[in-house]
PDB file of N, CA and C in Angstrom:
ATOM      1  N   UNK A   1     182.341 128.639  52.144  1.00  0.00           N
ATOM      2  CA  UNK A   1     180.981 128.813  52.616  1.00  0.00           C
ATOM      3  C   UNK A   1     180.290 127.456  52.737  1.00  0.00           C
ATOM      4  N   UNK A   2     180.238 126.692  51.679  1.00  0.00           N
ATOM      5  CA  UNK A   2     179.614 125.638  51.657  1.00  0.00           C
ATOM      6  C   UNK A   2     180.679 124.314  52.053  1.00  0.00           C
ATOM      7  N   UNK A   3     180.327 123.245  52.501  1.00  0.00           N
ATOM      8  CA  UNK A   3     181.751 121.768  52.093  1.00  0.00           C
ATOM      9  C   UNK A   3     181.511 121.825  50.945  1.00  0.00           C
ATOM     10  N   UNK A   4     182.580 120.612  50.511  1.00  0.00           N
ATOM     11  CA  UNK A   4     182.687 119.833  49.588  1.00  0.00           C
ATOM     12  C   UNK A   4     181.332 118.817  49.860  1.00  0.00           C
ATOM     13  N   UNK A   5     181.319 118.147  50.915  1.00  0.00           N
ATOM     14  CA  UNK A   5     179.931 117.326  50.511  1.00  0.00           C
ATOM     15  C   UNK A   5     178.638 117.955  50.705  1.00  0.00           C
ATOM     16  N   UNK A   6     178.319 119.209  50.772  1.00  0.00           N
ATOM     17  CA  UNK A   6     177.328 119.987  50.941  1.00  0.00           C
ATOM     18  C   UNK A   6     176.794 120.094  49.391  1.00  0.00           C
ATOM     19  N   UNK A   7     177.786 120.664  48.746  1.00  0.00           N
ATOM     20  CA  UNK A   7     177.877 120.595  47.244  1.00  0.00           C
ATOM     21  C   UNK A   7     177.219 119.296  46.399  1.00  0.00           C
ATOM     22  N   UNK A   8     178.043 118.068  46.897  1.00  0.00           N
ATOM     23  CA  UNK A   8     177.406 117.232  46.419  1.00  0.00           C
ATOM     24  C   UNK A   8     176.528 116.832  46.684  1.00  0.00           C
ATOM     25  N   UNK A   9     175.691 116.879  47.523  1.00  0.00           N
ATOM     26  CA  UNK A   9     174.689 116.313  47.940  1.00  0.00           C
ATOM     27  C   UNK A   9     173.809 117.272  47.286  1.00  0.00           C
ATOM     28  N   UNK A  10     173.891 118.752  47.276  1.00  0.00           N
ATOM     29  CA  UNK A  10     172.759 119.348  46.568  1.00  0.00           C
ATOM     30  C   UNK A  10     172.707 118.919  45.330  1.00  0.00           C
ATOM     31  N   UNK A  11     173.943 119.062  44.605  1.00  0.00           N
ATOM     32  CA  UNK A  11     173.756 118.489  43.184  1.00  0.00           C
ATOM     33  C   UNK A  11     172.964 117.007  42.989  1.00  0.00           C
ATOM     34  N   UNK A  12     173.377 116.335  43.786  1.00  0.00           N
ATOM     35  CA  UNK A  12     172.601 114.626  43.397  1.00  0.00           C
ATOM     36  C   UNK A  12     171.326 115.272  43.595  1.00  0.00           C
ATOM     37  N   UNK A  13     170.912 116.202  44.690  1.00  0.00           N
ATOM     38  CA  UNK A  13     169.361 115.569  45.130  1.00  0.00           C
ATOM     39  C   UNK A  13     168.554 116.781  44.203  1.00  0.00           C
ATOM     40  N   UNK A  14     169.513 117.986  43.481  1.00  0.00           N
ATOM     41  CA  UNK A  14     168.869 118.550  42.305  1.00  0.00           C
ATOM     42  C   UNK A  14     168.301 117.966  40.902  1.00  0.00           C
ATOM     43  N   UNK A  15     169.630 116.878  40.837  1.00  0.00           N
ATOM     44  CA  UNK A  15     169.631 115.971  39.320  1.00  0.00           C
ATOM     45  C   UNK A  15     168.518 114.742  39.949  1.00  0.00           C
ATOM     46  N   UNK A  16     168.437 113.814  41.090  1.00  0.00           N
ATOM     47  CA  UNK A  16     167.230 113.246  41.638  1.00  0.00           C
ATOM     48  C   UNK A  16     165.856 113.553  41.431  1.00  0.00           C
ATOM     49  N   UNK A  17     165.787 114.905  41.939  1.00  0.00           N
ATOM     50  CA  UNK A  17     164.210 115.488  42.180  1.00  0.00           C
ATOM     51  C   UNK A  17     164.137 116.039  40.584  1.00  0.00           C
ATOM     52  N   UNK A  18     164.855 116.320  39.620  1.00  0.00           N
ATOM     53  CA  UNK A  18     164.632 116.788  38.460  1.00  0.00           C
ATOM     54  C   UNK A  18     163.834 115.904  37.833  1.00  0.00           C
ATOM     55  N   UNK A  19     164.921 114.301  37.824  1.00  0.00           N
ATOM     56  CA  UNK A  19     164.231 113.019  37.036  1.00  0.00           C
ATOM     57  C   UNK A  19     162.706 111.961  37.994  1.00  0.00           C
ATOM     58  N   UNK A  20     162.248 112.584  39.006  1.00  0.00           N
ATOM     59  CA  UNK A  20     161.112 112.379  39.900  1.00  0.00           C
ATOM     60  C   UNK A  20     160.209 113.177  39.457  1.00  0.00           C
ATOM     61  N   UNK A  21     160.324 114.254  38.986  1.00  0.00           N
ATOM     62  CA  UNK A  21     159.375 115.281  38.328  1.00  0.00           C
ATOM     63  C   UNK A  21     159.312 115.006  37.195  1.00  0.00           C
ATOM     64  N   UNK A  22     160.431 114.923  36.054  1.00  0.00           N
ATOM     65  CA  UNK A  22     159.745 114.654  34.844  1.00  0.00           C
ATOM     66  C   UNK A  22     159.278 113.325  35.190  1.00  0.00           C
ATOM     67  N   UNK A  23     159.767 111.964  35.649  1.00  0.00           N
ATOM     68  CA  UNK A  23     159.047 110.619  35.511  1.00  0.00           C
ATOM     69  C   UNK A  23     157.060 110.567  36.037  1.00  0.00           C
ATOM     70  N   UNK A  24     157.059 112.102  37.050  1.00  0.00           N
ATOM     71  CA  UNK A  24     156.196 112.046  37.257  1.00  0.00           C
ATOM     72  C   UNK A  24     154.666 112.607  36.728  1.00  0.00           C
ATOM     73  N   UNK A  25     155.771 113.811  35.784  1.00  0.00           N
ATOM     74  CA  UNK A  25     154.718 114.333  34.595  1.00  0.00           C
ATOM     75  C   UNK A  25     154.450 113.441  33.593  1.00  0.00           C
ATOM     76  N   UNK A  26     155.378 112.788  33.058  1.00  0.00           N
ATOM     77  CA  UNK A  26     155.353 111.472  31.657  1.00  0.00           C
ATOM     78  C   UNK A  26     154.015 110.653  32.269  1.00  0.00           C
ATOM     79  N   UNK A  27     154.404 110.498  33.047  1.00  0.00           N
ATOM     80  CA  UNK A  27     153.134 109.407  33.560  1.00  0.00           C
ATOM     81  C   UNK A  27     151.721 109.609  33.739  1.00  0.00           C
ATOM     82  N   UNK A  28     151.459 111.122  34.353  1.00  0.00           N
ATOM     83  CA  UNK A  28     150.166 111.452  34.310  1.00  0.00           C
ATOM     84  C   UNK A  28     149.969 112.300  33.216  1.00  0.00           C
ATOM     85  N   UNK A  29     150.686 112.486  32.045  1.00  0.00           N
ATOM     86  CA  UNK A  29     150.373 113.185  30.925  1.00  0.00           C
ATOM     87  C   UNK A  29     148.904 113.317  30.046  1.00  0.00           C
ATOM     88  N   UNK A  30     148.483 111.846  30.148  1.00  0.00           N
ATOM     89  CA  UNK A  30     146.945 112.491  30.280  1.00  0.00           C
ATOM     90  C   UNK A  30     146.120 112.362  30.793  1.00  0.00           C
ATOM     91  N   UNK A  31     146.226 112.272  32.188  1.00  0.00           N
ATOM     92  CA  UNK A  31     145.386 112.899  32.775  1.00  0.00           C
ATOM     93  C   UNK A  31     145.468 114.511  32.933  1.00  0.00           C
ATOM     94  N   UNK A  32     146.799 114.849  32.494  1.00  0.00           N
ATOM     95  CA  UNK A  32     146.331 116.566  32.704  1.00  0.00           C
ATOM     96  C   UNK A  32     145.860 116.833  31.326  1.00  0.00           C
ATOM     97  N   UNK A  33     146.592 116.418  30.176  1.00  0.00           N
ATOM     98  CA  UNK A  33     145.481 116.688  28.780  1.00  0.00           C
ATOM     99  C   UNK A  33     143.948 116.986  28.986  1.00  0.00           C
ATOM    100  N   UNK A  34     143.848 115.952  30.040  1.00  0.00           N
ATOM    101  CA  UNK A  34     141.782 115.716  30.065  1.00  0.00           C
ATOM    102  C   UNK A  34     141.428 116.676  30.809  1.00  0.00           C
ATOM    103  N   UNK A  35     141.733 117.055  32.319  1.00  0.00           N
ATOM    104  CA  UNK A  35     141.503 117.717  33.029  1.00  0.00           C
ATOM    105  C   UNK A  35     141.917 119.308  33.171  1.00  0.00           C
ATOM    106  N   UNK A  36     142.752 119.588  32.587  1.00  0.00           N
ATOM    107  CA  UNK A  36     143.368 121.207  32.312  1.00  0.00           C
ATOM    108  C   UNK A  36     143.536 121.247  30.839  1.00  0.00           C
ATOM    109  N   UNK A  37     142.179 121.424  30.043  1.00  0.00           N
ATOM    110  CA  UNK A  37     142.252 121.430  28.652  1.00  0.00           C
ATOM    111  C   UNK A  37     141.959 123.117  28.208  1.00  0.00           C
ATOM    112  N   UNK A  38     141.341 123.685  29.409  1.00  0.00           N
ATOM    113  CA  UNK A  38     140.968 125.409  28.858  1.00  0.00           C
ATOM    114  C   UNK A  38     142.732 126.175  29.643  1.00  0.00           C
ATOM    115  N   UNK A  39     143.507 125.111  30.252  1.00  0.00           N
ATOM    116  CA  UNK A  39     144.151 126.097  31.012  1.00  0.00           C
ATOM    117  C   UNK A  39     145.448 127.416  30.519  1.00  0.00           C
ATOM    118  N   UNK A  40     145.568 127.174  29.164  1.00  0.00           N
ATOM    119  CA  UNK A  40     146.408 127.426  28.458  1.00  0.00           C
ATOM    120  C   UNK A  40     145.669 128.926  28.259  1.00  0.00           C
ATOM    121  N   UNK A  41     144.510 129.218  27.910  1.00  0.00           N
ATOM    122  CA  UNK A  41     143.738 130.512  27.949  1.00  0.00           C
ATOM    123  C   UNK A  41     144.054 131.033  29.520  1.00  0.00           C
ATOM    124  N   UNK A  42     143.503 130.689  30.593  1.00  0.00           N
ATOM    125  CA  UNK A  42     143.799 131.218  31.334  1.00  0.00           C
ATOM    126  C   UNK A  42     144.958 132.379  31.391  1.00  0.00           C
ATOM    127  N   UNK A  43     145.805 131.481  31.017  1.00  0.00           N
ATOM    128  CA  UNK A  43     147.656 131.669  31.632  1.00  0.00           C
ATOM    129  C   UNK A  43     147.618 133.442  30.582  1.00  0.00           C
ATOM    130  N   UNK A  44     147.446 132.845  29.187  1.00  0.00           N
ATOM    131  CA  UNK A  44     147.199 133.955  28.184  1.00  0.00           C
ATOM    132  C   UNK A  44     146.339 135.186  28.765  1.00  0.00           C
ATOM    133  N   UNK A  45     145.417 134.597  29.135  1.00  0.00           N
ATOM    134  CA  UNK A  45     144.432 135.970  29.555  1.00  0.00           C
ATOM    135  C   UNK A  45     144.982 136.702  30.784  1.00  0.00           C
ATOM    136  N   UNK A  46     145.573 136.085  31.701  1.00  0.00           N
ATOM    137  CA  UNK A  46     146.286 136.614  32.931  1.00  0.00           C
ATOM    138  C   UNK A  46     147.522 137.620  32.170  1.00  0.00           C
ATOM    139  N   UNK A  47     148.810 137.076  31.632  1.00  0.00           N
ATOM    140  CA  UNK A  47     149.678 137.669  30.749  1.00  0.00           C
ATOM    141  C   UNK A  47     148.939 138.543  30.565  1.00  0.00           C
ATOM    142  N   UNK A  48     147.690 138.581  29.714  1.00  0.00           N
ATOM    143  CA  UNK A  48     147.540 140.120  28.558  1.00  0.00           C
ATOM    144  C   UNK A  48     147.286 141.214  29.705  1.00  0.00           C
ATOM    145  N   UNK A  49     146.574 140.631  31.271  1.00  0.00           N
ATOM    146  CA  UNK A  49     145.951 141.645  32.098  1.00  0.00           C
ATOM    147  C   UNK A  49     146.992 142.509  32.530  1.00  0.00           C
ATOM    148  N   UNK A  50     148.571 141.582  33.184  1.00  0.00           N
ATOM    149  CA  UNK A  50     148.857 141.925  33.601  1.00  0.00           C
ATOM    150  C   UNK A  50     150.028 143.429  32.812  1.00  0.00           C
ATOM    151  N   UNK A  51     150.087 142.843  31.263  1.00  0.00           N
ATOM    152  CA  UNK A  51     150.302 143.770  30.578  1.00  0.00           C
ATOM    153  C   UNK A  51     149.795 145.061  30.294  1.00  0.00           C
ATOM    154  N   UNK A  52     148.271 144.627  30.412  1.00  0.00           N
ATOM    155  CA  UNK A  52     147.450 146.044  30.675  1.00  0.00           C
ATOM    156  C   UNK A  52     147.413 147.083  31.830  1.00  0.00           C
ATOM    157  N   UNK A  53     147.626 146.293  32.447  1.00  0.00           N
ATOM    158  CA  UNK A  53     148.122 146.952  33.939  1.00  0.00           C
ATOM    159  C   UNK A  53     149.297 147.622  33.964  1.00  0.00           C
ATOM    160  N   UNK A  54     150.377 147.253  33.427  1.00  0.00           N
ATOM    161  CA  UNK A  54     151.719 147.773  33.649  1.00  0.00           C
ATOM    162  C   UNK A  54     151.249 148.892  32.040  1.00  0.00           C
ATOM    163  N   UNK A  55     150.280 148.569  31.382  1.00  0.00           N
ATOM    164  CA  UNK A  55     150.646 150.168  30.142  1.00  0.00           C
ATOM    165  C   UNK A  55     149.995 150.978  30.885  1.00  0.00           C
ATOM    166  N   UNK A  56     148.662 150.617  31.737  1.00  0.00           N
ATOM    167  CA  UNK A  56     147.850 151.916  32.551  1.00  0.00           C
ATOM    168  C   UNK A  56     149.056 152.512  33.528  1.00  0.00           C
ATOM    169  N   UNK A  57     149.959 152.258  34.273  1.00  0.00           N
ATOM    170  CA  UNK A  57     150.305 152.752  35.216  1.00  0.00           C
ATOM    171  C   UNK A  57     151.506 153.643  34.374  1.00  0.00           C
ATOM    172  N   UNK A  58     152.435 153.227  33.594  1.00  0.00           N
ATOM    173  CA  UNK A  58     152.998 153.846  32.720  1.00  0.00           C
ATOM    174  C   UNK A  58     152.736 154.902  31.867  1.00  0.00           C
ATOM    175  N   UNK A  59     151.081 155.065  31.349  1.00  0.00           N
ATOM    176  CA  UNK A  59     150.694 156.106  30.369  1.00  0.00           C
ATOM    177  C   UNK A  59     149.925 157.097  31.992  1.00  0.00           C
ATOM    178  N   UNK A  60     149.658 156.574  32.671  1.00  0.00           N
ATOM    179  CA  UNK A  60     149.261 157.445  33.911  1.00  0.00           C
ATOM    180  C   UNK A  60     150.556 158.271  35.247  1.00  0.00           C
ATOM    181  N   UNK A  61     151.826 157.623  34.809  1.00  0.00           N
ATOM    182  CA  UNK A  61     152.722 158.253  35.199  1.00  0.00           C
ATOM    183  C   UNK A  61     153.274 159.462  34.372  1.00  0.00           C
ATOM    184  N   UNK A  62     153.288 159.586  32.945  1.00  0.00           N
ATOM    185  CA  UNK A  62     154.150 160.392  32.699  1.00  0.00           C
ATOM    186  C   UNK A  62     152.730 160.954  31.753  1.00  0.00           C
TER     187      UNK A  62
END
């Protein structure tokens, strides 16, 4: 299905773009500390909704 250099090339440019992303989080690390300091609630409060949602449709099915 794939070559042989199809293969490799995804792999380099997977292991590439992996170490471009972390070098690029390390670096602005705080600036997101400063600027996304409530965002961790968010994420939580979304989770619990969407949990609530899936028990309403479940206790309203059966």
């Amino acid at each position: 299905m794939f070559s042989n250099g199809q293969i490799v090339f995804a792999l380099l440019f997977i292991v590439v773009f992996a170490i471009i992303v972390f070098y690029s989080y390390r670096k602005d690390k705080k600036l997101h500390l400063k600027n996304y300091k409530g965002v961790k609630w968010v994420g939580i409060s979304f989770i619990i909704f969407l949990v609530i949602l899936f028990c309403i449709k479940y206790l309203l099915k059966n």
